[in-house]
Protein backbone atom coordinates (compact mmCIF):
# COMPACT_ATOMS: atom_id res chain seq x y z
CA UNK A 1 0.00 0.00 0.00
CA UNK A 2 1.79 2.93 -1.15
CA UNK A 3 1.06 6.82 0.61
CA UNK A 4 -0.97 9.12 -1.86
CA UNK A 5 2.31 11.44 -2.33
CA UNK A 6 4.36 8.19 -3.43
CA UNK A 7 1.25 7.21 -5.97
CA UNK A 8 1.53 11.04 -7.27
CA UNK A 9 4.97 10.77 -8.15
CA UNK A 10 4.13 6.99 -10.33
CA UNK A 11 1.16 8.06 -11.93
CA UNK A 12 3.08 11.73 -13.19
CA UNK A 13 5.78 9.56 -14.18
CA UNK A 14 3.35 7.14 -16.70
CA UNK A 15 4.45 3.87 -14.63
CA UNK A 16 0.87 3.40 -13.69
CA UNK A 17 -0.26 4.04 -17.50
CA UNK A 18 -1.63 0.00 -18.34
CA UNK A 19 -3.52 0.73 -15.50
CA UNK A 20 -4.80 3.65 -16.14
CA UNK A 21 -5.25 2.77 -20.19
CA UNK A 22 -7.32 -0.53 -18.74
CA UNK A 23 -9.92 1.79 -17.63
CA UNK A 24 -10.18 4.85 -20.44
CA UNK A 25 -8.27 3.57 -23.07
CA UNK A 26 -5.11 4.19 -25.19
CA UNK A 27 -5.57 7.55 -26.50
CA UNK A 28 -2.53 9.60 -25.21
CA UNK A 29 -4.48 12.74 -24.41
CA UNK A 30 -7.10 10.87 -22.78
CA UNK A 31 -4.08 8.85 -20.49
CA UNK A 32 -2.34 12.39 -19.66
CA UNK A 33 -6.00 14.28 -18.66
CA UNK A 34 -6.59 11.05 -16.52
CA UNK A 35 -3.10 11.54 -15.21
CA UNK A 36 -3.76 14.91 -14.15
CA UNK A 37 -7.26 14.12 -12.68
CA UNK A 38 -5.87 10.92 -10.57
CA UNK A 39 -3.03 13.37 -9.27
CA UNK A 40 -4.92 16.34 -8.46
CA UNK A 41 -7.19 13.98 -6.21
CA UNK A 42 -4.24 12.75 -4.18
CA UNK A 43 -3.13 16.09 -4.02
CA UNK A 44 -6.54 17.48 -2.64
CA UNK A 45 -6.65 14.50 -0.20
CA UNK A 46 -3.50 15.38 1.65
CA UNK A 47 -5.26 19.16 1.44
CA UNK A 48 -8.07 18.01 3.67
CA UNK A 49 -6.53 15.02 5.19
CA UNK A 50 -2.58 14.93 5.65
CA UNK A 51 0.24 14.11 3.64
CA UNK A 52 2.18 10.44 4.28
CA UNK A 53 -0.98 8.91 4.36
CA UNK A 54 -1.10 5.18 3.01
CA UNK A 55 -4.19 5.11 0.47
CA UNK A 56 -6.11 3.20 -2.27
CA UNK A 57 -7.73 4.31 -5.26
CA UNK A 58 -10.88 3.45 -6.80
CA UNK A 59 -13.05 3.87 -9.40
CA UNK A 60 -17.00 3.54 -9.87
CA UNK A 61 -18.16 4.19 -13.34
CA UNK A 62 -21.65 6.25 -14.32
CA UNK A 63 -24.74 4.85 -16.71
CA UNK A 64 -26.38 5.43 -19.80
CA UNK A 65 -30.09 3.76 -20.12
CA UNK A 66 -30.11 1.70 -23.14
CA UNK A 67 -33.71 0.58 -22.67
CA UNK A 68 -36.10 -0.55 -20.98
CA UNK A 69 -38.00 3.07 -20.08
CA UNK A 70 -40.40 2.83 -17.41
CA UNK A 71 -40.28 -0.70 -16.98
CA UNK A 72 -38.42 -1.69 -14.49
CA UNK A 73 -41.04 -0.61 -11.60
CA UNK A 74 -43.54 -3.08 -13.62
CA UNK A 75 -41.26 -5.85 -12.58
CA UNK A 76 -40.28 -6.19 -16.12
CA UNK A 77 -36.66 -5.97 -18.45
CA UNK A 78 -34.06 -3.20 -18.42
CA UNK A 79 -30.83 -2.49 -20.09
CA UNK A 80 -27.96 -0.28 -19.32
CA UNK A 81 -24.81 0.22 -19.90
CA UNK A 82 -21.62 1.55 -17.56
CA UNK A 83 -19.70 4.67 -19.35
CA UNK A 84 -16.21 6.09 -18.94
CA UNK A 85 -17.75 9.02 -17.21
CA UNK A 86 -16.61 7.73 -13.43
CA UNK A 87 -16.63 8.93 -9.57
CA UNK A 88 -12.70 8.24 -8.35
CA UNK A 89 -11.85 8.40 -4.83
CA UNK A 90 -9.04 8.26 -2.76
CA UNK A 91 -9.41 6.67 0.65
CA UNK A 92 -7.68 5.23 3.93
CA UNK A 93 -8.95 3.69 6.54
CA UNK A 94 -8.94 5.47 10.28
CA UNK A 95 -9.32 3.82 13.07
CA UNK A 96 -11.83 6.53 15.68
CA UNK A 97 -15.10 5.17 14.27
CA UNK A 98 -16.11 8.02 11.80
CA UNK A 99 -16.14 8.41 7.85
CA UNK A 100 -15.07 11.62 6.68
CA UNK A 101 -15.91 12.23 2.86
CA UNK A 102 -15.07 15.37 1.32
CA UNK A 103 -16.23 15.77 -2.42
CA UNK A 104 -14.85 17.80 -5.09
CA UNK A 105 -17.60 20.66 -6.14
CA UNK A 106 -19.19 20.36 -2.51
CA UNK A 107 -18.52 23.01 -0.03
CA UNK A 108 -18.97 20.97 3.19
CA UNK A 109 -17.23 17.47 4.08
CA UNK A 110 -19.39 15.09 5.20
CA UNK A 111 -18.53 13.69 8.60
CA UNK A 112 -20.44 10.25 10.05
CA UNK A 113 -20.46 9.10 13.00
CA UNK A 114 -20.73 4.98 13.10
CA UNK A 115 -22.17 5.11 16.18
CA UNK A 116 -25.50 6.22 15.16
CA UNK A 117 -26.88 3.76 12.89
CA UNK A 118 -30.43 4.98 12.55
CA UNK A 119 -31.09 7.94 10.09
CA UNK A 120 -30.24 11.41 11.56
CA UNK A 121 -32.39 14.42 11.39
CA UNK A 122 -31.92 16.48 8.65
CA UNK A 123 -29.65 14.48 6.99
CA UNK A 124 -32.00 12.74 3.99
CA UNK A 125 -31.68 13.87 0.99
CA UNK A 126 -28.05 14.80 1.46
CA UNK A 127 -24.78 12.62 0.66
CA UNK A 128 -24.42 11.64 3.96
CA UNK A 129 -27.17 9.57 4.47
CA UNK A 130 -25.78 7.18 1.75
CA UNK A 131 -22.31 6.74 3.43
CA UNK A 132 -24.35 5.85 6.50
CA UNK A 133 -26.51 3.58 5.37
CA UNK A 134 -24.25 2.22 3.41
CA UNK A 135 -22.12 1.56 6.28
CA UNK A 136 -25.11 0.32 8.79
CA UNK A 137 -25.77 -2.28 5.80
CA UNK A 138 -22.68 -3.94 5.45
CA UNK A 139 -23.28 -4.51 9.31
CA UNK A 140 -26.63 -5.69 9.27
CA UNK A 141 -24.85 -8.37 6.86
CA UNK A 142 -22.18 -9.26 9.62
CA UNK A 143 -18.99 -7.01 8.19
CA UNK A 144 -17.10 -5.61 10.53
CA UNK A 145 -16.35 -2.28 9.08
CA UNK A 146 -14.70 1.37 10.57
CA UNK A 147 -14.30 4.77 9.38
CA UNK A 148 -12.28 5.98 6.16
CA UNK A 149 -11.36 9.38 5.10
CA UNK A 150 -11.74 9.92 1.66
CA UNK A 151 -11.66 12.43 -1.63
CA UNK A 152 -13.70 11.88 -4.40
CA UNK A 153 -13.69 13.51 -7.66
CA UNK A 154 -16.66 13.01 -10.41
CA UNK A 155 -16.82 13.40 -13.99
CA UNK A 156 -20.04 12.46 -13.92
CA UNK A 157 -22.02 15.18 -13.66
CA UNK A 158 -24.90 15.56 -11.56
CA UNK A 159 -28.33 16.06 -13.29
CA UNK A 160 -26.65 14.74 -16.66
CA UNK A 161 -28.92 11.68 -16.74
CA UNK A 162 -25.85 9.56 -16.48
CA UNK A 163 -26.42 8.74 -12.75
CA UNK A 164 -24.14 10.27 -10.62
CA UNK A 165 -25.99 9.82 -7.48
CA UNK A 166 -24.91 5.78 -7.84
CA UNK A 167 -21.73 6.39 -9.19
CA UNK A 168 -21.04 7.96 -5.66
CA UNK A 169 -23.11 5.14 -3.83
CA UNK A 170 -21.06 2.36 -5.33
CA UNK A 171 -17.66 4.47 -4.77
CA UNK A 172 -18.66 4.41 -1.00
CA UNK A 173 -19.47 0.47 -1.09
CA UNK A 174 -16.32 -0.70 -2.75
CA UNK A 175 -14.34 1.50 -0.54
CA UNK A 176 -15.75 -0.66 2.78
CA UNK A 177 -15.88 -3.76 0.46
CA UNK A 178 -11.78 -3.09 -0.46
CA UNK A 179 -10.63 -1.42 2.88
CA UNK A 180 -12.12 -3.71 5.59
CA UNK A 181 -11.81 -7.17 3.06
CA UNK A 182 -15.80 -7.93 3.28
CA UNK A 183 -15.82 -10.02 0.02
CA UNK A 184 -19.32 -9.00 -1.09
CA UNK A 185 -20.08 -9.55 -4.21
CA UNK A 186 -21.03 -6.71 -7.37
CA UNK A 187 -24.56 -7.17 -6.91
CA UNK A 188 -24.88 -7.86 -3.04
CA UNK A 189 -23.22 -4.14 -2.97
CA UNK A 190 -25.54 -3.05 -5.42
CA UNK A 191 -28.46 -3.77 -3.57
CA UNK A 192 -26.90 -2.28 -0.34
CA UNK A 193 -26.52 0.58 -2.33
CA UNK A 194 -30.24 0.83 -3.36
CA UNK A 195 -31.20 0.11 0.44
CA UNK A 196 -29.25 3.18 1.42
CA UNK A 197 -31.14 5.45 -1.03
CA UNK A 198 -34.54 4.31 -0.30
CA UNK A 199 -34.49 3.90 3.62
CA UNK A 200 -31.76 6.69 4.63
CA UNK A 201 -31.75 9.29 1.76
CA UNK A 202 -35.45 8.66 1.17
CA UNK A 203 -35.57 8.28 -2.83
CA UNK A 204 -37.59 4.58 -3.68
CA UNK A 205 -35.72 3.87 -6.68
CA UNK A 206 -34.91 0.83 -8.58
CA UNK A 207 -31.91 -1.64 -8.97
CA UNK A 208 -30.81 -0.96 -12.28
CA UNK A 209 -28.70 2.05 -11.88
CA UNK A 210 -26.23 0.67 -8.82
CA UNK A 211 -26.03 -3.11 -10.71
CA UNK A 212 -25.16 -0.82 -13.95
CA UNK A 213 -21.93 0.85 -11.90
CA UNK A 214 -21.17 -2.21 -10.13
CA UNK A 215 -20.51 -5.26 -13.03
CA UNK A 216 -19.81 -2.72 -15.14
CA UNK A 217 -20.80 -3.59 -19.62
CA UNK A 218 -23.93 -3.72 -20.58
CA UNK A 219 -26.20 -5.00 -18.02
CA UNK A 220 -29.85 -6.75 -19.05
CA UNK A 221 -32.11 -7.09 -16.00
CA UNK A 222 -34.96 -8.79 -15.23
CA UNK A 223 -36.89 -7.46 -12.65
CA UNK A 224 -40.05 -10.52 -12.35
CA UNK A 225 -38.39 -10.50 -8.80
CA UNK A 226 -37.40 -6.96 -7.90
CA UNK A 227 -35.87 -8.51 -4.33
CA UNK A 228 -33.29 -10.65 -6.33
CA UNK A 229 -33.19 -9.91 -9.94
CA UNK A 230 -31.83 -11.98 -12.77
CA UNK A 231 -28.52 -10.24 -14.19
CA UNK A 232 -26.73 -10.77 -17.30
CA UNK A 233 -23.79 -9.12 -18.56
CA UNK A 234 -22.89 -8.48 -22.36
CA UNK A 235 -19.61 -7.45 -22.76
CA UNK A 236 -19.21 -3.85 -23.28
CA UNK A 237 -15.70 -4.68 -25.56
CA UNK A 238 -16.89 -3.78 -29.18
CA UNK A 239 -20.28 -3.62 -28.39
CA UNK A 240 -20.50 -0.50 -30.43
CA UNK A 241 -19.56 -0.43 -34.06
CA UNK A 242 -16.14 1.23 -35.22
CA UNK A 243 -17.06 4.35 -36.10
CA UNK A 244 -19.95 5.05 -33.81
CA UNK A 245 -20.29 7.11 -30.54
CA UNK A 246 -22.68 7.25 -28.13
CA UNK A 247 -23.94 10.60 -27.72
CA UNK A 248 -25.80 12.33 -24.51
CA UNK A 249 -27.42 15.43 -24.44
CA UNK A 250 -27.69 17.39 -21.82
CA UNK A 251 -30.88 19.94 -22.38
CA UNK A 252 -30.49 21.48 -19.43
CA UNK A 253 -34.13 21.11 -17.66
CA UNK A 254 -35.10 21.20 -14.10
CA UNK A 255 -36.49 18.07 -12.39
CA UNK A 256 -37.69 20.00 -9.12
CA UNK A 257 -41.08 20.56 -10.18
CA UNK A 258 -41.38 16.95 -12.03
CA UNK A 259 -41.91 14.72 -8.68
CA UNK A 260 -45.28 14.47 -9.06
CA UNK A 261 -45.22 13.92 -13.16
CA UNK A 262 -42.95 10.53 -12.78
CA UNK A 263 -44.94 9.54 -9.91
CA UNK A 264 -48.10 9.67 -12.18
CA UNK A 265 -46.63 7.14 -14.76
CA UNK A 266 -46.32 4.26 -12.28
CA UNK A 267 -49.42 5.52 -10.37
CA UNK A 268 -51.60 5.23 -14.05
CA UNK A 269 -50.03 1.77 -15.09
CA UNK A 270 -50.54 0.26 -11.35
CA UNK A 271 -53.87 1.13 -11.79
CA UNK A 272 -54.48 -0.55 -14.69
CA UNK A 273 -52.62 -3.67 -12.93
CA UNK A 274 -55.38 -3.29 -10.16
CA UNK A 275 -58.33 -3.33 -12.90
CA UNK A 276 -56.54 -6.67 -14.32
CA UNK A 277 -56.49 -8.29 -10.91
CA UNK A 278 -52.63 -8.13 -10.16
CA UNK A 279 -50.53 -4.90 -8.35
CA UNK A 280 -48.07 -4.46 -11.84
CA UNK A 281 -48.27 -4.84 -14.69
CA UNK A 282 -45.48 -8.00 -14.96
CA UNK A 283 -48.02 -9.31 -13.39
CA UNK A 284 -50.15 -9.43 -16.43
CA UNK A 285 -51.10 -10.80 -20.04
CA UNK A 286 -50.95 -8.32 -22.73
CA UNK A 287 -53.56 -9.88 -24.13
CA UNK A 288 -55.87 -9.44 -21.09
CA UNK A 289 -55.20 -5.91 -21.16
CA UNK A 290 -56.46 -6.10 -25.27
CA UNK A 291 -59.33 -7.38 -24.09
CA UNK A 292 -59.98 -5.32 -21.32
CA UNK A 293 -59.66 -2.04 -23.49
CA UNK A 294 -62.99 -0.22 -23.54
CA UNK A 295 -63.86 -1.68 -19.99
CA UNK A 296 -59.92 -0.01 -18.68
CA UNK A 297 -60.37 3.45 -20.87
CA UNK A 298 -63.63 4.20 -18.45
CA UNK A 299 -62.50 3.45 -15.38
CA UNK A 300 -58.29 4.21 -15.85
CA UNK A 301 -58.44 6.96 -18.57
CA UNK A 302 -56.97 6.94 -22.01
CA UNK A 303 -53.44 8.08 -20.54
CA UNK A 304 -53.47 5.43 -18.20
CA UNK A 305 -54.18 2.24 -20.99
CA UNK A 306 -51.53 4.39 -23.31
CA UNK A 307 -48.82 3.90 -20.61
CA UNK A 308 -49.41 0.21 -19.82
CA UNK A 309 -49.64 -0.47 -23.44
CA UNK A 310 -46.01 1.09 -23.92
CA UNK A 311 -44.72 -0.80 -20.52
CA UNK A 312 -45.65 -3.90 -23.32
CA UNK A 313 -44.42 -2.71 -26.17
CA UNK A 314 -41.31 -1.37 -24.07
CA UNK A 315 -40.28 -4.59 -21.90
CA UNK A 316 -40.68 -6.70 -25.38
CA UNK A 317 -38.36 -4.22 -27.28
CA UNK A 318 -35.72 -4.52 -24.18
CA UNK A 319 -35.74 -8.02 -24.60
CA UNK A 320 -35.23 -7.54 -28.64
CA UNK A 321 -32.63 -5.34 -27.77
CA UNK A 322 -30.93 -7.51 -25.80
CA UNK A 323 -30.85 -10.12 -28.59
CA UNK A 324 -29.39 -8.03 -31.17
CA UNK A 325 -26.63 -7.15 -29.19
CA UNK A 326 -25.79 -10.94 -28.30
CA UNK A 327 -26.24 -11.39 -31.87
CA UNK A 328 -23.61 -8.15 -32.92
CA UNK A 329 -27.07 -7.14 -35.16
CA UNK A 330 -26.39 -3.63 -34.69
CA UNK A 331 -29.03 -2.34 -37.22
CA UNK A 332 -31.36 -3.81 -35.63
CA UNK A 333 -30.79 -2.13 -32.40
CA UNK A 334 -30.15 1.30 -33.59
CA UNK A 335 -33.92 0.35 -35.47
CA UNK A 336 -35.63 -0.63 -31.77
CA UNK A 337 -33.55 2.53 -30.37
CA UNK A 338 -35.41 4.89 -32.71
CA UNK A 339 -38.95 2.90 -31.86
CA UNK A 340 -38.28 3.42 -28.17
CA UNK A 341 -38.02 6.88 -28.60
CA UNK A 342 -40.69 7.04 -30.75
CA UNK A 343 -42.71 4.95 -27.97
CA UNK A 344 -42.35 7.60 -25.75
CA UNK A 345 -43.74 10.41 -27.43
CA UNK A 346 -47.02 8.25 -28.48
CA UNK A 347 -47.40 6.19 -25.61
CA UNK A 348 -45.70 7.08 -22.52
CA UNK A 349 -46.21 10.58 -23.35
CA UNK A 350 -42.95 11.42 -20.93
CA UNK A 351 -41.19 13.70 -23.32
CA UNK A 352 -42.61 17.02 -21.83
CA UNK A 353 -44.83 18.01 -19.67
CA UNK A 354 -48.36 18.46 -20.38
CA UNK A 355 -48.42 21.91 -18.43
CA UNK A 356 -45.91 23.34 -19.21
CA UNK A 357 -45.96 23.84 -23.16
CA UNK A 358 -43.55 26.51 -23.64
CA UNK A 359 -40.82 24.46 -21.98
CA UNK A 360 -39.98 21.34 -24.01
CA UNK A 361 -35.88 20.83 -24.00
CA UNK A 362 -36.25 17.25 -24.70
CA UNK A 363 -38.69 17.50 -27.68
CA UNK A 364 -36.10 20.09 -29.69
CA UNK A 365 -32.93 17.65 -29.01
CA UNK A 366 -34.82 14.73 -30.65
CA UNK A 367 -36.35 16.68 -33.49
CA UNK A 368 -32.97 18.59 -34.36
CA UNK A 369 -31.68 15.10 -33.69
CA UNK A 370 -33.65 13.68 -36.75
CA UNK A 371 -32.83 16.44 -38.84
CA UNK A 372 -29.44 15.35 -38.59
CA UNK A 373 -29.39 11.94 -38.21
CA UNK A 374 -32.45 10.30 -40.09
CA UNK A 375 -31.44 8.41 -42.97
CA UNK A 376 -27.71 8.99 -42.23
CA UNK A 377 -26.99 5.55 -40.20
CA UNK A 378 -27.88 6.72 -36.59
CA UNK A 379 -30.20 6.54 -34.06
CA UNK A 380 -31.83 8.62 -31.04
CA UNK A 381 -34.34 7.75 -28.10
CA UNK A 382 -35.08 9.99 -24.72
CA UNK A 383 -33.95 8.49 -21.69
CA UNK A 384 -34.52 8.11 -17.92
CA UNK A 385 -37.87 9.79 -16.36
CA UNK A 386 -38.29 11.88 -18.75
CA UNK A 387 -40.18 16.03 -19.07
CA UNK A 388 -36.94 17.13 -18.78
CA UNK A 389 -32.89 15.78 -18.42
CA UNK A 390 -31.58 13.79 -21.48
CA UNK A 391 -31.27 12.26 -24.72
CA UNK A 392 -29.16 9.77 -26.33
CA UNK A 393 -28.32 9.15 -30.40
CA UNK A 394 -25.49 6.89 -31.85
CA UNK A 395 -23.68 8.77 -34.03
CA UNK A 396 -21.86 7.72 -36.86
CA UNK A 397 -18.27 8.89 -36.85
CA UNK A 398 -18.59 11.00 -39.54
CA UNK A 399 -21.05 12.98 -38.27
CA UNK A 400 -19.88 13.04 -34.66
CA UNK A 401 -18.36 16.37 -34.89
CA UNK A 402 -21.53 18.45 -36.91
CA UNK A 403 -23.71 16.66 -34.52
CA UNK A 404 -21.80 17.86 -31.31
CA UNK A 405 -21.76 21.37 -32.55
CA UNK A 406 -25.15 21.59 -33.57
CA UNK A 407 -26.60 20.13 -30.09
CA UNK A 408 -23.87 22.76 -28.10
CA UNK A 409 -25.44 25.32 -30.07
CA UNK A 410 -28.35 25.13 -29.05
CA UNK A 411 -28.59 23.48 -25.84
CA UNK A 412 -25.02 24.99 -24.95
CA UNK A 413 -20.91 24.14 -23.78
CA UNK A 414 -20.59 21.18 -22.94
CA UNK A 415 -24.25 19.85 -23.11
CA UNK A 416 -23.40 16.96 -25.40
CA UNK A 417 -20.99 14.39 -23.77
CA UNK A 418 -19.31 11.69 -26.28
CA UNK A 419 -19.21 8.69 -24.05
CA UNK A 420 -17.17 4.94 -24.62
CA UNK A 421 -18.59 2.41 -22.91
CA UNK A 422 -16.87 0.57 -19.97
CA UNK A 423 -16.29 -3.16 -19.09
CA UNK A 424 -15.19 -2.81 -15.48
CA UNK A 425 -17.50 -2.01 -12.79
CA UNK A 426 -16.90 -0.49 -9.77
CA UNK A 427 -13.34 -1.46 -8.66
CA UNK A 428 -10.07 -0.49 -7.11
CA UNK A 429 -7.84 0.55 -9.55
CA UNK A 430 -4.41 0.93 -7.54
């Protein structure tokens, strides 16, 4: 275990470049930014914490949705992949019973006291509630784990729709896994990590995001038992095409006033789960709900039968997506891509929101989108919750760089992020 000064001096010096390159790749400027990223962390930990400090690094990677919109709460299929867009942290263990996190961007380090297991006052919502339930977890699973200091630095952004809020999660879980030897497995932290944000930060969200960051490559999901989902892992190693980038788009919308808008999409489908006899719609037949269709418009609402018909026509399409990748039938993905999106315009009706007309960020980055990719070998879909956050569009090389400029310009610098895909989970990387 080397002190963060002595891993400065090897990572300035290129000896730790394999490593480095096994994570982001060959490209030389790429290796000397992530250079200068890994040694300004070490730097700003023996700012906050002390120099001659013995320390590990590690690495927890961010997410882009591939499919599977609004279908995972159903109990039914989702797909995801981990990005080179990653949370890295610096960390050593202490020994006085507290964790001590202090994040680049944030003006306050987080301090947690392990004696107090329950949820604190005040602190949901905030980072700290994680770190503390992701602590209490690993005990209620009979790990013996103390306190750690530790820096963390993210490049993925937050509100980018590239899920920074389980990059961080899983950065905090592989830390306790590495430091204090637990042995837990990628998806056993994953779930810990989903615990921690329901129960102590107070969000209920799925799995899908914190299995993404922890195995790492493309990650189907099926969800027919939310409490121990089946995972499967497609390599992420030239899952995309030479010549093709994955593009996300920023546009730059607030969620704040959205809470009750995403609510209402799993409140409308559960309902029509409820006139079919079952609590979600996994639970159900398409057929039935075929059959049930004039009976379900009167007592659901139009909206309502809309939204389970796309969880349908959604799940199936995650599952075809899923088997064009295992098949390298890329066409055929970038073609269920562009029927997703279309999907949830028509069906979902998630793109904007209904009252608020004027305001419609994600609507003008898919239609300038298809003015510059339709026909040309690409492809474009919303993701996440939708009303407001991101796109996504595979773009062919060629057109990589008009497309980039033409999204900036409109939705502005640095709006558009050209991602790689990632094989490695959350890890340590030195």
């Amino acid at each position: 275990m080397a002190t963060s000064t002595q891993l400065r001096q090897q990572i300035l010096a290129g000896e730790q470049d394999a490593v480095l390159a096994a994570l982001y790749g060959t490209d030389p400027a790429v290796l000397a930014r992530q250079r200068q990223r890994y040694a300004a962390a070490l730097e700003q930990f023996e700012l906050y914490f002390g120099p001659g400090r013995q320390v590990h690094l590690y690495s927890a990677p961010g997410r882009a949705e591939l499919g599977g919109n609004h279908t995972d709460h159903q109990h039914g299929y989702g797909l995801a992949a981990a990005v080179m867009l990653d949370l890295v942290a610096v960390a050593s263990p202490s020994d006085d019973g507290f964790i001590r996190v202090k994040s680049r961007g944030f003006n306050k380090l987080d301090v947690i006291d392990l004696s107090e297991a329950e949820p604190q006052d005040g602190e949901s919502t905030h980072s700290a509630s994680l770190i503390r339930g992701i602590a209490e977890c690993f005990r209620a699973k009979g790990k013996a784990v103390g306190g750690f200091d530790a820096y963390t630095a993210s490049d993925v952004l937050r509100g980018s729709g590239l899920s920074s809020s389980a990059a961080f999660e899983m950065g905090m879980a592989v830390i306790l896994n590495g430091e204090y030897h637990c042995g837990l497995s990628a998806p056993e932290l994953a779930k810990i990590c989903q615990y921690a944000e329901n129960t102590y930060f107070g969000k209920p969200s799925g799995l899908l995001d914190q299995l993404t960051s922890a195995v790492g490559g493309v990650i189907f999901a099926d969800f027919a038992d939310p409490t121990s989902p089946k995972i499967e892992k497609i390599h992420a190693a030239g899952l995309l095409p030479a010549g093709m980038t994955l593009c996300v788009t920023d546009t730059r919308g607030s969620h704040s006033e959205l809470t009750g808008e995403f609510a209402a999409i799993r409140k409308e489908m559960e309902a029509v789960a409820a006139q079919l006899g079952t609590k979600v719609l996994g639970q159900v037949q398409a057929a039935d709900l075929w059959a049930a269709l004039p009976r379900l418009r009167q007592t659901c609402g139009d909206r309502a039968v809309l939204r389970a018909i796309h969880y349908f026509e959604e799940n199936a399409r995650t599952l075809a997506e899923r088997d064009a990748l295992r098949a390298g039938d890329f066409p055929a993905f970038l073609r269920l891509i562009e029927a997703s999106g279309h999907a949830s315009f028509t069906l979902c009706q998630n793109v904007y929101c209904a009252a608020d007309v004027r305001h419609q960020g994600l609507s003008s980055a898919l239609a300038l989108s298809q003015y510059l990719l339709a026909g040309r070998g690409g492809a474009w879909r919303m993701q996440g919750g939708g009303f407001a956050g991101t796109i996504q569009a595979f773009v062919p090389q060629a057109l990589v760089q008009s497309y980039h400029d033409a999204i900036e310009a409109v939705f502005g610098f640095g709006s558009c992020y050209r991602l790689r895909l990632r094989e490695q989970g959350a890890i340590r990387v030195l």
